[in-house]
N, C-alpha and C. Protein backbone atom coordinates (compact mmCIF):
# COMPACT_ATOMS: atom_id res chain seq x y z
N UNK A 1 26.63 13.71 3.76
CA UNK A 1 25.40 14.21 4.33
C UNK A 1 24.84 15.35 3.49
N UNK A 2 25.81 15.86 3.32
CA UNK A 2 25.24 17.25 2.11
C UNK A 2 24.32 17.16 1.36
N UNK A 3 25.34 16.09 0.36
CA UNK A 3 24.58 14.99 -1.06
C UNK A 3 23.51 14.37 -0.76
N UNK A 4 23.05 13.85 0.43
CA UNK A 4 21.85 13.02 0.97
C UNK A 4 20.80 14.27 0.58
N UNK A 5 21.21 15.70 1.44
CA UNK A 5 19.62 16.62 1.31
C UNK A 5 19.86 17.56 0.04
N UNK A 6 21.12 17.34 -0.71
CA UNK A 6 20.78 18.20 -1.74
C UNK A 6 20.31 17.16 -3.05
N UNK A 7 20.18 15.53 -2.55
CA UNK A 7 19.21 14.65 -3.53
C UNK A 7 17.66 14.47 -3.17
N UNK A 8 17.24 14.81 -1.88
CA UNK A 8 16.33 14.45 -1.72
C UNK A 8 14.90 15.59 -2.53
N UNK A 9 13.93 15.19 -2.34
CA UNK A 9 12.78 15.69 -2.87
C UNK A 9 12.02 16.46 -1.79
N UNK A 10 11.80 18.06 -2.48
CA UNK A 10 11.65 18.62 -2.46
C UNK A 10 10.67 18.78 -0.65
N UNK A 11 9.69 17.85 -0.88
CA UNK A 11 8.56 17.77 0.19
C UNK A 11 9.34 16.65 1.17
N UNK A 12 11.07 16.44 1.46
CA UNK A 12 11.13 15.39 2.36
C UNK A 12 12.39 16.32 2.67
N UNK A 13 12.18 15.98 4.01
CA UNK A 13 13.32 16.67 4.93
C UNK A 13 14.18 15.82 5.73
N UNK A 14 15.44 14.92 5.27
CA UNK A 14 15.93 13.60 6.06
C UNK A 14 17.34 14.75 6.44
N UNK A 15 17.33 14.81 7.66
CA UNK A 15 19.05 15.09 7.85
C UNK A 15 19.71 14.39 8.56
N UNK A 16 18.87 13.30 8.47
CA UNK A 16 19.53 11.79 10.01
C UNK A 16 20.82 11.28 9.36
N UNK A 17 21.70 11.32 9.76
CA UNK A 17 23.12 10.72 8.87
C UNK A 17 23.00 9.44 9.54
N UNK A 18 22.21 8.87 10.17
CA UNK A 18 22.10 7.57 10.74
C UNK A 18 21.10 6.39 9.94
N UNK A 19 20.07 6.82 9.90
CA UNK A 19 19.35 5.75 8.98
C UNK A 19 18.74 6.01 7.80
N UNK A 20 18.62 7.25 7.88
CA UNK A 20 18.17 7.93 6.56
C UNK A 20 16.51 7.88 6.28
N UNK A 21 16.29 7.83 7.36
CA UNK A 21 14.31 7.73 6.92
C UNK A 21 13.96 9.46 7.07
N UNK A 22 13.01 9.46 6.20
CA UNK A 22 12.04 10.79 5.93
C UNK A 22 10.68 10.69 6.15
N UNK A 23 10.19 9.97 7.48
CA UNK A 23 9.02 9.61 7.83
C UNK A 23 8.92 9.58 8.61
N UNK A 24 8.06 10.24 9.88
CA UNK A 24 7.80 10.93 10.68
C UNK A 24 7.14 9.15 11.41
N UNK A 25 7.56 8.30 12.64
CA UNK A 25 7.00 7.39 12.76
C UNK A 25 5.41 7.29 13.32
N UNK A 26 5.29 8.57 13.88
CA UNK A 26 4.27 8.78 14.50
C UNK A 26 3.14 8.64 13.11
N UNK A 27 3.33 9.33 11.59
CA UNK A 27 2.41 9.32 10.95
C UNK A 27 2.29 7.77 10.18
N UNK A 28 2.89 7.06 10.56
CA UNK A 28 2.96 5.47 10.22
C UNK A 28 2.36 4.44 11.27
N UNK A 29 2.71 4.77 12.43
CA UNK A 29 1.98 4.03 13.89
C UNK A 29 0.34 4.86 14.28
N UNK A 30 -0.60 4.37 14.50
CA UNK A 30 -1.35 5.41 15.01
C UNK A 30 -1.45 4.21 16.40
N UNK A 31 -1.53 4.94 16.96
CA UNK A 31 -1.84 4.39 18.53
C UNK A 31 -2.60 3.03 18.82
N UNK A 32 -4.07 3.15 18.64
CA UNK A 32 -4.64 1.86 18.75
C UNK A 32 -5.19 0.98 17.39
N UNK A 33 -4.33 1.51 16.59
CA UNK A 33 -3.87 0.49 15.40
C UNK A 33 -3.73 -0.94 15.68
N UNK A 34 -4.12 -2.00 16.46
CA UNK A 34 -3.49 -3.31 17.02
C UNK A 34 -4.36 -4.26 16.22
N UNK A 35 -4.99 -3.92 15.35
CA UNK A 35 -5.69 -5.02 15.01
C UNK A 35 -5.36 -5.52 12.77
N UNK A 36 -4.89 -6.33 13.09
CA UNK A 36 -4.23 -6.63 11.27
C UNK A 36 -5.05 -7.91 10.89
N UNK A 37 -6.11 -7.91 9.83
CA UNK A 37 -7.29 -8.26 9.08
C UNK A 37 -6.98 -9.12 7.80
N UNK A 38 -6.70 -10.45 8.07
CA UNK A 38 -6.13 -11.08 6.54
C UNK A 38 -7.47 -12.27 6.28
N UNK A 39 -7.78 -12.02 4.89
CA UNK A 39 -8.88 -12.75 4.23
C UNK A 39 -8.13 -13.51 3.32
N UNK A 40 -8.88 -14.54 3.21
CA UNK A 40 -8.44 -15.78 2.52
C UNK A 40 -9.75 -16.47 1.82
N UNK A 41 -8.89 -17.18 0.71
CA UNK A 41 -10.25 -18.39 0.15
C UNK A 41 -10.14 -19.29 1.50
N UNK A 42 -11.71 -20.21 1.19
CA UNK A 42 -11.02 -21.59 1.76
C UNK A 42 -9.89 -22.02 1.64
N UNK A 43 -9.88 -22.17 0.53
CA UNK A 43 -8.46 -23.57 0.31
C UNK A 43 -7.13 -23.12 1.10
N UNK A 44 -7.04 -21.46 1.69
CA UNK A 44 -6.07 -21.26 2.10
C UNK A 44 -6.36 -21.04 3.58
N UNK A 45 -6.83 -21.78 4.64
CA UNK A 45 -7.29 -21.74 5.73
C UNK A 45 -6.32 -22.13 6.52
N UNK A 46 -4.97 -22.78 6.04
CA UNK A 46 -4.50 -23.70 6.69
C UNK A 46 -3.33 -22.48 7.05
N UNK A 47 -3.13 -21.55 5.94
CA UNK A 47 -2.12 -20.47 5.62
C UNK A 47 -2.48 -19.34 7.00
N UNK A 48 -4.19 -19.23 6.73
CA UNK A 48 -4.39 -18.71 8.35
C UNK A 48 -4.15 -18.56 9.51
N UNK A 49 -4.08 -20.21 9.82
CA UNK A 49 -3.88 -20.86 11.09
C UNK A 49 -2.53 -20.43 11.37
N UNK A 50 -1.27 -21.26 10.74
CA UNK A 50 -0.49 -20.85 10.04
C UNK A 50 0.34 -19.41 10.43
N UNK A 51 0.19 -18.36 9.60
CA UNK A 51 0.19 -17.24 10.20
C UNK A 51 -0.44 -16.28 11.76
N UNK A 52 -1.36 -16.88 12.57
CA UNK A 52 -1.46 -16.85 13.10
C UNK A 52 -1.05 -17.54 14.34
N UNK A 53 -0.35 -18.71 14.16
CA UNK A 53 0.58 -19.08 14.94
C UNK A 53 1.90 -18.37 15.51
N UNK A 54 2.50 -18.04 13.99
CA UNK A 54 3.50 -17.42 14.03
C UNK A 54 3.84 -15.93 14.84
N UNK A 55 2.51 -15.46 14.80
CA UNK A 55 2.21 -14.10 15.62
C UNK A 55 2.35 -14.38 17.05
N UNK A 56 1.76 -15.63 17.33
CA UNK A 56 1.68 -15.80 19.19
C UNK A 56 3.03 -16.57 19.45
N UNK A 57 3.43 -16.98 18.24
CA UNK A 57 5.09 -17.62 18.75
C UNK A 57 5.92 -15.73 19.07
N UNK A 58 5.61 -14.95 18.20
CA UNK A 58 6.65 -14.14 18.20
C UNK A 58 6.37 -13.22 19.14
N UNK A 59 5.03 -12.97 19.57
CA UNK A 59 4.71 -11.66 20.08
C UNK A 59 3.83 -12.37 21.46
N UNK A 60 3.90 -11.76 22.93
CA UNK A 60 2.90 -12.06 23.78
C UNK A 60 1.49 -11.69 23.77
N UNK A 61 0.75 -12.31 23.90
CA UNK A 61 -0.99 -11.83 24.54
C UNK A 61 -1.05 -11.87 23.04
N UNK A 62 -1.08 -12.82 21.64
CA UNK A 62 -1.38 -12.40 20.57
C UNK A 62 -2.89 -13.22 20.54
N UNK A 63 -4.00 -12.55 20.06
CA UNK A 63 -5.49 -13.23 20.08
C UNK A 63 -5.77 -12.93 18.64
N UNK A 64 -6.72 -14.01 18.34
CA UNK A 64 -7.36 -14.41 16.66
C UNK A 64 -8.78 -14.74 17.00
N UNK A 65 -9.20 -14.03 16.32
CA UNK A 65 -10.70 -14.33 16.08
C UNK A 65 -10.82 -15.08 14.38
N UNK A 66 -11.32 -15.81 14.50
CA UNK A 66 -11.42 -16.15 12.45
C UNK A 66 -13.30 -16.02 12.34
N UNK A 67 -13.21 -15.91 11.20
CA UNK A 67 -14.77 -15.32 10.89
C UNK A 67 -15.24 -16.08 9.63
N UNK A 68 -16.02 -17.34 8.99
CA UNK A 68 -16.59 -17.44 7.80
C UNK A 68 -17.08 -16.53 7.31
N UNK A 69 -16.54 -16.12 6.06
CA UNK A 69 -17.03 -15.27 5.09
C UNK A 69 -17.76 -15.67 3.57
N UNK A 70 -18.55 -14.97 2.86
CA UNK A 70 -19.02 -15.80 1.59
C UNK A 70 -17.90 -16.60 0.64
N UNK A 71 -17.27 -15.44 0.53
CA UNK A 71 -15.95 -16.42 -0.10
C UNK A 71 -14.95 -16.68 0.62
N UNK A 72 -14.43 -17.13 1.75
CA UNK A 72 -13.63 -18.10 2.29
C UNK A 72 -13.70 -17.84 4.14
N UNK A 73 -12.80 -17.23 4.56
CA UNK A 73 -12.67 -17.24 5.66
C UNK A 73 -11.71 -15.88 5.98
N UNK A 74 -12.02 -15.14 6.94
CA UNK A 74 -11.07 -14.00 7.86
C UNK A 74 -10.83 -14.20 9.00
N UNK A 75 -9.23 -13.44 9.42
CA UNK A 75 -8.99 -13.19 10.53
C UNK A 75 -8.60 -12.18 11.02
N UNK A 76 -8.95 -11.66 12.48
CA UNK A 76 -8.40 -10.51 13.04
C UNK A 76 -7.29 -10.99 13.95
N UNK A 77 -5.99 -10.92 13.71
CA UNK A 77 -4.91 -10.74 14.89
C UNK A 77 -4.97 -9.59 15.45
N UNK A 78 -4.67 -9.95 17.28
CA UNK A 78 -4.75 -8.63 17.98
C UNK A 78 -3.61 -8.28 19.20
N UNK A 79 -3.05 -7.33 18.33
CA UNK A 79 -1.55 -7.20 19.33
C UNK A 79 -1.56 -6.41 20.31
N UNK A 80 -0.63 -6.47 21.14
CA UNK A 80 -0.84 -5.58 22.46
C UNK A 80 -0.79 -4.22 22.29
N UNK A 81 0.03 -3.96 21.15
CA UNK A 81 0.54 -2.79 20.65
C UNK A 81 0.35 -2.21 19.08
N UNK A 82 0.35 -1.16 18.66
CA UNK A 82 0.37 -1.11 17.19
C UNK A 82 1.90 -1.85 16.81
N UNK A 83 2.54 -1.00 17.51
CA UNK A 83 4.61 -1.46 17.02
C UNK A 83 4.38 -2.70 16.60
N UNK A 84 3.79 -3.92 17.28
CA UNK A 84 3.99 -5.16 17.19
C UNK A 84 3.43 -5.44 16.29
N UNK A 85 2.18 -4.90 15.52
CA UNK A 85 1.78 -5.19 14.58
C UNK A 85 2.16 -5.71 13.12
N UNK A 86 3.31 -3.86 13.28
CA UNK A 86 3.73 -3.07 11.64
C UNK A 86 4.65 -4.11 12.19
N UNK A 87 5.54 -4.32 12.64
CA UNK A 87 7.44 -5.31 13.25
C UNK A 87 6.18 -6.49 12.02
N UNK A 88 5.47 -7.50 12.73
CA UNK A 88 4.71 -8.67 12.58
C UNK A 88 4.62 -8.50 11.00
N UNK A 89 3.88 -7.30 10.02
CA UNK A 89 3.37 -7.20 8.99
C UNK A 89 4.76 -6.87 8.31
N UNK A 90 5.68 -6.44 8.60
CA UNK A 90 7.49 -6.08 7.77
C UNK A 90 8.37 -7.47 7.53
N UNK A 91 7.86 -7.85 8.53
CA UNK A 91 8.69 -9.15 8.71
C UNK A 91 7.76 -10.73 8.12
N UNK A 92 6.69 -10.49 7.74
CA UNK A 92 6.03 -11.45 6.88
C UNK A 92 5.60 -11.13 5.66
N UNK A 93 5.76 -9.79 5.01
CA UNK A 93 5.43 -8.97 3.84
C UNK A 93 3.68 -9.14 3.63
N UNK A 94 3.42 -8.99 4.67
CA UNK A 94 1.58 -9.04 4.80
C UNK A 94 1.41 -7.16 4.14
């Protein structure tokens, strides 16, 4: 534990001997954060759908709006929560 804060940098303060994060979660979550915005060409519309499936398999109350755009197509997924979001965006490397 010592070695953990006498390596760390200067502007980070970790003394958790448990997971070791130096990030305050609150400045990573903001509250009504629930909405995650992925644009695509056409040709990848199907990747859309797709990923947006996967959100309402994993998470409840998950809603999609998709939007034509000049160059291809967007979507807004909308989670109940921010948490569910960032979990959704870690776990698909969005």
């Amino acid at each position: 534990m010592v070695q953990t804060i006498k390596n760390q940098q200067a502007n980070v303060n970790d003394s958790c001997p448990e997971c070791g994060s130096f990030v305050d979660i609150g400045a990573v979550i903001e509250e009504n954060d629930c909405v995650l915005t992925i644009k695509s060409t056409a040709q990848q519309k199907q990747a859309l759908t797709d990923i947006v499936d996967k959100a309402k398999q994993r998470f409840q109350n998950v809603t999609a709006t998709f939007t034509d755009t000049e160059h291809g197509e967007s979507v807004d997924i909308v989670f109940d929560v921010a948490a569910e979001k960032m979990i959704f965006q870690l776990e698909n490397q969005l």
